[in-house]
Protein backbone atom coordinates (compact mmCIF):
# COMPACT_ATOMS: atom_id res chain seq x y z
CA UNK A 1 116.37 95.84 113.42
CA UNK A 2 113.51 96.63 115.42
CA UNK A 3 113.42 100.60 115.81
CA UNK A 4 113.26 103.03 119.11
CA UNK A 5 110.37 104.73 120.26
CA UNK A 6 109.92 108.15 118.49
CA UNK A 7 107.58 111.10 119.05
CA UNK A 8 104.07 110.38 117.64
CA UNK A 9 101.81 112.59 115.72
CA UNK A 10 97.90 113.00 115.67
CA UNK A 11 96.29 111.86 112.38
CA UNK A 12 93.42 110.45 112.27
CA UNK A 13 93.42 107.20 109.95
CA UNK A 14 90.21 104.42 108.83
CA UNK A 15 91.76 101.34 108.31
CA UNK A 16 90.64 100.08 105.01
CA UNK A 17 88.00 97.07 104.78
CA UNK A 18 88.97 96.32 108.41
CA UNK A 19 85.68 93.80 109.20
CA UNK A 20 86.87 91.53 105.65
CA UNK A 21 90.47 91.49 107.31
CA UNK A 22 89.48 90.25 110.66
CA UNK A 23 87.36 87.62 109.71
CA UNK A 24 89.38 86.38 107.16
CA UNK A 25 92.84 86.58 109.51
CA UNK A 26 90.79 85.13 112.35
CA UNK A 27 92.84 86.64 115.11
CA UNK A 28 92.49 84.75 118.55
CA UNK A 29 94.47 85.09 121.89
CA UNK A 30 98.04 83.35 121.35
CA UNK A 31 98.18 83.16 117.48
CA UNK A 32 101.47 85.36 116.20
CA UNK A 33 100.00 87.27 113.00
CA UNK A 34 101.92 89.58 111.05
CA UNK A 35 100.86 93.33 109.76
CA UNK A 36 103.42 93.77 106.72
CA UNK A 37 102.10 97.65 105.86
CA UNK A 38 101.56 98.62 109.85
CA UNK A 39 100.93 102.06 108.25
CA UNK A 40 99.48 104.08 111.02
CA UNK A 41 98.48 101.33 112.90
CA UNK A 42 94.48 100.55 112.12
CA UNK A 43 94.76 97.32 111.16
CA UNK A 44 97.81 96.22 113.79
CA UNK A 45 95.81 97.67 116.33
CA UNK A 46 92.66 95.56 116.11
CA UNK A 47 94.70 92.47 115.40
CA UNK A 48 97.33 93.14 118.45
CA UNK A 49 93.60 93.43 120.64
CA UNK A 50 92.31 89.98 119.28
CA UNK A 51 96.07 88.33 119.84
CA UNK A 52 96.27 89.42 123.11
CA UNK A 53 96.96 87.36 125.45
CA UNK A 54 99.81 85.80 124.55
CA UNK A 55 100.25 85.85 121.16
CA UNK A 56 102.41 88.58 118.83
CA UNK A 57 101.71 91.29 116.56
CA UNK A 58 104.89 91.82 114.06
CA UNK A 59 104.82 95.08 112.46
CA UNK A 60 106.72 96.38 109.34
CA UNK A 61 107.03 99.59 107.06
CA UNK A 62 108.62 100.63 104.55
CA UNK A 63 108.53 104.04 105.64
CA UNK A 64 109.99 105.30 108.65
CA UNK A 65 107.39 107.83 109.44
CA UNK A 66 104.45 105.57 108.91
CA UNK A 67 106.64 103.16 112.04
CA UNK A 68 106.27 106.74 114.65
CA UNK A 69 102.45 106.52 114.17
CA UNK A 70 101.97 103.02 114.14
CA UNK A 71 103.72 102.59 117.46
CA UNK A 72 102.07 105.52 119.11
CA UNK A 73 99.03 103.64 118.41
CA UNK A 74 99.71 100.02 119.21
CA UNK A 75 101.97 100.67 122.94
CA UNK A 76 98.73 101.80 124.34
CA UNK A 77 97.10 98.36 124.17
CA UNK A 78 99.99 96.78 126.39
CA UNK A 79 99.71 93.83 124.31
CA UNK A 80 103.29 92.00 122.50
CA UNK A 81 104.62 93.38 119.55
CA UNK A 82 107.14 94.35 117.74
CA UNK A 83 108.21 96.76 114.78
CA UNK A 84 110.79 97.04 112.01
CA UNK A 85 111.50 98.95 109.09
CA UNK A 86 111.46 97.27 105.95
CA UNK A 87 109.65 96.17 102.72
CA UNK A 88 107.57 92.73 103.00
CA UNK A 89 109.72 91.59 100.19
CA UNK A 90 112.17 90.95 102.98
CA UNK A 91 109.24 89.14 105.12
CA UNK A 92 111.11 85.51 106.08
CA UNK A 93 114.43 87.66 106.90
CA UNK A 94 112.39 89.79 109.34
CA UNK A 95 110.90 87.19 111.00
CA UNK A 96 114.01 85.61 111.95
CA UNK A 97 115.18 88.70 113.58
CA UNK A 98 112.16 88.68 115.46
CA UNK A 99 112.80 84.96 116.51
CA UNK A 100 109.98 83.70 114.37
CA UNK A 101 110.17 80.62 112.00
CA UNK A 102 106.38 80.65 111.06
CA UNK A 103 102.98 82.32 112.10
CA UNK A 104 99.14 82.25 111.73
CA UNK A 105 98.07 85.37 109.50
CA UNK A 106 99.85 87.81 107.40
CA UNK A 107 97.96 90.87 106.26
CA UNK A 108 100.03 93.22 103.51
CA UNK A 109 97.93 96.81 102.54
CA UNK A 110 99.40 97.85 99.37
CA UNK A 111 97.81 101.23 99.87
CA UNK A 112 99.07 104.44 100.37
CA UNK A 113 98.84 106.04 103.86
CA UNK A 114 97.22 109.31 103.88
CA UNK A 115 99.33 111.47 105.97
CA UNK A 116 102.07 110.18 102.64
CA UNK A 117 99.47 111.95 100.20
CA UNK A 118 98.50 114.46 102.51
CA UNK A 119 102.56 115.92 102.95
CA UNK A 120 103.22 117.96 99.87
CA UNK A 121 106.95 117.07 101.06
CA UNK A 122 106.58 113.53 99.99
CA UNK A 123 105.57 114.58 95.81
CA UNK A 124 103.10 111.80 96.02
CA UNK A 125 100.25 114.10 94.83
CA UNK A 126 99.02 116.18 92.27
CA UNK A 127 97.03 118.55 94.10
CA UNK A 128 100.02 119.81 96.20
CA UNK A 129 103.20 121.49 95.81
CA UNK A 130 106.26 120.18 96.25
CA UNK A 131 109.53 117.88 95.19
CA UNK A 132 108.83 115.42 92.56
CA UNK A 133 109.84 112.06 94.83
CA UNK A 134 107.34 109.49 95.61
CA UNK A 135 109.53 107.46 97.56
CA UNK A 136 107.91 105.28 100.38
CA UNK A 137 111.67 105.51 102.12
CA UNK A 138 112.58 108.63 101.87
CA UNK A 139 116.32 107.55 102.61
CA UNK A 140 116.62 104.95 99.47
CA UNK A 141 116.47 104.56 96.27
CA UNK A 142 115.73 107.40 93.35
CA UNK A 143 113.13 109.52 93.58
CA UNK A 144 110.34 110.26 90.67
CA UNK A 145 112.11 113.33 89.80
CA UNK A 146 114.84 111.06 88.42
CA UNK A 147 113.01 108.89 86.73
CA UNK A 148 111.41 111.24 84.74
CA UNK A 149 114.13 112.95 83.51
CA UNK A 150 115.97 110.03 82.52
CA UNK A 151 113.68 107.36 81.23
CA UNK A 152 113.21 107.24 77.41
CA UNK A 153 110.21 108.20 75.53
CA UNK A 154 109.38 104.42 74.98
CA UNK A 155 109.94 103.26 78.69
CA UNK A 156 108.15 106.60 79.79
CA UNK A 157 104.88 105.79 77.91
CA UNK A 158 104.70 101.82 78.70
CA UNK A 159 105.20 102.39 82.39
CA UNK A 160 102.45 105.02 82.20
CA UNK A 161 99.92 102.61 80.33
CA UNK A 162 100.76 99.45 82.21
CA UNK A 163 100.91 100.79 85.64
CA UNK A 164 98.54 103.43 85.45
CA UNK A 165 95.90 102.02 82.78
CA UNK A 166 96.34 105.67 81.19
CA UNK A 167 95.67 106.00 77.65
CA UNK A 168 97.13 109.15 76.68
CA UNK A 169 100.12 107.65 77.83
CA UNK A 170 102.28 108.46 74.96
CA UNK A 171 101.23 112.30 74.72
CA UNK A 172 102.27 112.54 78.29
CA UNK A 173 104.85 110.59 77.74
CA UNK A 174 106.17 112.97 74.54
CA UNK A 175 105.68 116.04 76.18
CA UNK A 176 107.57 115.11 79.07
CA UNK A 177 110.98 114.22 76.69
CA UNK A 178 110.45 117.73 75.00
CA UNK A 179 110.00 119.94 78.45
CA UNK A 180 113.03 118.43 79.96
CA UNK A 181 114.97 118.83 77.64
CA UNK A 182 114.56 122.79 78.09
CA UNK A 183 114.40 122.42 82.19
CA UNK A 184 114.32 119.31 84.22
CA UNK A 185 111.08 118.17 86.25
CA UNK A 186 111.51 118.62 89.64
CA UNK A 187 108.23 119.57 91.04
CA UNK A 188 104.90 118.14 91.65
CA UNK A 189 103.55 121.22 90.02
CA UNK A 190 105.53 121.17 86.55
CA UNK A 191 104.69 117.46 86.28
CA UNK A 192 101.15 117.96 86.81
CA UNK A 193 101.20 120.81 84.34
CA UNK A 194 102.51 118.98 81.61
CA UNK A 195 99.97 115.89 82.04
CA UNK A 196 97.26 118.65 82.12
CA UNK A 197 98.30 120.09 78.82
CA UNK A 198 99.01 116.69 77.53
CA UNK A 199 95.52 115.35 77.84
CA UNK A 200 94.34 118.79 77.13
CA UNK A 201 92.81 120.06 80.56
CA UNK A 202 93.55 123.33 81.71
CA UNK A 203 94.56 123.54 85.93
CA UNK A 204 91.07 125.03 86.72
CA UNK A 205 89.19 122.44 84.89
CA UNK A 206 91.61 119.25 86.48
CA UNK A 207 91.03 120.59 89.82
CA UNK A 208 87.03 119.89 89.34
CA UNK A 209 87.27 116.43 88.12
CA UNK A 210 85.97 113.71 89.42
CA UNK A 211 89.23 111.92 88.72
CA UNK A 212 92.15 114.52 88.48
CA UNK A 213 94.01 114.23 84.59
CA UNK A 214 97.13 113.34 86.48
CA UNK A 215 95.95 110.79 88.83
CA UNK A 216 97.36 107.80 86.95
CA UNK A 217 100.77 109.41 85.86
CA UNK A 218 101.22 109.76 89.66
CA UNK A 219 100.45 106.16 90.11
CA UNK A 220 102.23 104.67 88.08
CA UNK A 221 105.33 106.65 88.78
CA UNK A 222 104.37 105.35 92.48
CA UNK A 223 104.80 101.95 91.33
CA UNK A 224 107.62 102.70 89.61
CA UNK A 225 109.59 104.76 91.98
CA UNK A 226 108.80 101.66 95.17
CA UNK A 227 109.56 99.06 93.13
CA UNK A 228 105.79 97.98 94.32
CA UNK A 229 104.91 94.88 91.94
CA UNK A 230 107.88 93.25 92.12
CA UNK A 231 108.02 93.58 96.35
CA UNK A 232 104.63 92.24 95.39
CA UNK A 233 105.77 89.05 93.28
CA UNK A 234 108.70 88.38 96.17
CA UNK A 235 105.96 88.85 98.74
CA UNK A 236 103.56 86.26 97.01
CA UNK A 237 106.43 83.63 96.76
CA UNK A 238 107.27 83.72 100.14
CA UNK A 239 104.16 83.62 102.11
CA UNK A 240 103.26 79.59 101.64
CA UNK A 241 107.24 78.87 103.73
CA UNK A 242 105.69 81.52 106.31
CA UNK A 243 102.42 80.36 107.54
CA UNK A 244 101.66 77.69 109.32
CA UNK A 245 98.57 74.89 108.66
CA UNK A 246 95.19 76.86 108.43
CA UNK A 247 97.54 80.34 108.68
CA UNK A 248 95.66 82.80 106.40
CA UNK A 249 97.43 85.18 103.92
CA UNK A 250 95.09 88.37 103.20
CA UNK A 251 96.20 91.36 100.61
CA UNK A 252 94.03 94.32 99.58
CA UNK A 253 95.11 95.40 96.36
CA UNK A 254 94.05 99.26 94.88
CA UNK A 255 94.76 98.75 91.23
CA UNK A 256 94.22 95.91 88.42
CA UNK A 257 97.78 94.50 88.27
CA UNK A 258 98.68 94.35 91.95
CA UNK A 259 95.02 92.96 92.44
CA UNK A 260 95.61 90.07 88.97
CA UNK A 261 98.74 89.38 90.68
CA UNK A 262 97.58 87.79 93.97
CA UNK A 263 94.50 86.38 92.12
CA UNK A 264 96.34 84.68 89.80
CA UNK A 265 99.15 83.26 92.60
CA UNK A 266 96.12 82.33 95.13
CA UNK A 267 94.61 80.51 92.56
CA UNK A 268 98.08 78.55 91.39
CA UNK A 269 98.74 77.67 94.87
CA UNK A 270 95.01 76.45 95.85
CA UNK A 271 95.51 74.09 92.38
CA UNK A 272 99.23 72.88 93.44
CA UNK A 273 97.79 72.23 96.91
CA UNK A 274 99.36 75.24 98.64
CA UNK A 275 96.05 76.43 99.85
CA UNK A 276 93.14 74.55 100.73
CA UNK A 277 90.56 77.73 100.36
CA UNK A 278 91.24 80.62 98.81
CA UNK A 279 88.14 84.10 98.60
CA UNK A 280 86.07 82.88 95.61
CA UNK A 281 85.44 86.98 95.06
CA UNK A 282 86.84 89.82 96.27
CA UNK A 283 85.70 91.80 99.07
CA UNK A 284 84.87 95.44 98.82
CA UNK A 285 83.98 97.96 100.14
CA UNK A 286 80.35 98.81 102.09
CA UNK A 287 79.10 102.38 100.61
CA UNK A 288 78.87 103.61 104.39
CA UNK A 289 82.42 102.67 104.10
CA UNK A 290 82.95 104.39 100.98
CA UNK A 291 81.34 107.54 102.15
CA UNK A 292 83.43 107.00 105.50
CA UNK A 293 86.74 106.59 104.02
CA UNK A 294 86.18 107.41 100.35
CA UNK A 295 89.78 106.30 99.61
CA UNK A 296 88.31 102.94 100.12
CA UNK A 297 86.47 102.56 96.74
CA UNK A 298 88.96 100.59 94.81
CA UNK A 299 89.86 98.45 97.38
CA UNK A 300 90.03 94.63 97.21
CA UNK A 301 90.53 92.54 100.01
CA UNK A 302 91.88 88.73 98.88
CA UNK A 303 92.97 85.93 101.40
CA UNK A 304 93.92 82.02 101.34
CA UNK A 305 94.62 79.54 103.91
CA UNK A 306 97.67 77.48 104.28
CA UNK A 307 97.36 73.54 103.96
């Protein structure tokens, strides 16, 4: 159900490749597009201005918090739209709350917001203290903390190499069985201390690198913890019943496996006949974007239009 209007907070947020999204999405006046990671509201902001008039801007997060922002930004702009809580997976359901059978674009950021990185609350990073939980909805599911203390050795270290492409993933994966079984891991700092000393980097030496010993543990518990590939999968199934002729699908993926995932199902669909054009390449990233918004680096815009 759509939510109420909550107290906003300042953060200042770059929406990611925001130029590729536009012109592939091709928002006009009275098209209905949908945002399905509104985030903090970059992207659903410059698509609710191109909409308007008289078309529709549907908005959806999985995490409540992300919703407060994203609202504060877009009911500025006096233009329609409309927010709810919930994962994309659950895209055609949402739209027929919102009274909506089909519509013209459909934009999903499977990025994380940085205000979620940024709150040492959350446990999504490595280079803050705090809970070990990861979860993009704070109020479901079970958070990393759980996960790591009860997966096995095995599961542990294929999750890490698969999700995270890390390949000391079954040293991390064996000092993590023998440290909780002294103490569980609770805390961001415990877990990162036991990657460190499982790929052999001391704390002051992780903190200088380039890319942090622990950054694709954390990831792949990410993945893990949201259930994010197979929202992913559901998401990619669903899209061709939800766009209309010439309605344009556009993801921006941040790591191999999301981004092989909606390669490989544009690709199926523009040889079935699904889509009639689908990005021969992906588009990246400017570097005065990259020194802008240097979170931007690995990201990969992909899009494909409707039959």
């Amino acid at each position: 159900m759509s939510l109420p209007p909550r107290a906003p907070r300042d953060v200042r947020h770059v929406p990611v490749l925001l130029a590729g999204v536009l012109a592939a999405i091709d928002p006009r006046p009275g098209k209905t597009v949908v945002d399905c990671t509104a985030g903090l509201g970059g992207h659903s902001a410059e698509m609710l201005r191109c909409v308007t008039p008289g078309g529709r801007l549907i908005a959806l997060d999985f995490d409540p918090a992300n919703l407060e922002l994203a609202r504060a930004k877009l009911a500025p702009l006096g233009g329609r739209f409309d927010l709810f809580h919930s994962n994309f997976a659950a895209l055609p359901t949402i739209l027929a709350q919102a009274g909506v059978e089909k519509v013209d674009g459909v934009l999903a950021d499977l990025g994380v917001a940085s205000p979620q990185i940024d709150d040492p609350t959350r446990g999504f990073s490595y280079r803050a203290s705090g809970p070990l939980d990861m979860r993009m909805d704070p109020t479901r599911g079970r958070p990393a903390s759980t996960l790591v203390n009860r997966m096995s050795e095995r599961e542990l270290a294929a999750a890490l190499s698969e999700l995270g492409n890390e390949t000391d993933a079954p040293m991390i994966a064996r000092l993590i069985v023998e440290r909780r079984a002294k103490n569980p891991i609770l805390t961001t700092d415990e877990l990162t201390a036991i990657v460190c000393e499982a790929r052999d980097f001391t704390l002051q030496r992780a903190a200088g690198a380039k890319l942090h010993p622990a950054a694709r543990t954390y990831q792949a518990l990410r993945i893990l913890v949201n259930r994010e590939l197979a929202n992913l999968e559901r998401l990619l199934a669903v899209l061709p019943d939800v766009l209309n002729p010439g309605g344009v699908a556009a993801i921006i993926s941040f790591h191999s496996g999301e981004d092989r995932r909606v390669k490989d199902a544009f690709r199926e669909g523009r040889r079935s006949g699904i889509y009639a054009e689908t990005s021969p390449d992906p588009i990246l990233a400017t570097e005065q974007e990259i020194k802008a918004n240097p979170r931007s680096r690995s990201a990969k815009l992909r899009w494909a239009v409707r039959s």
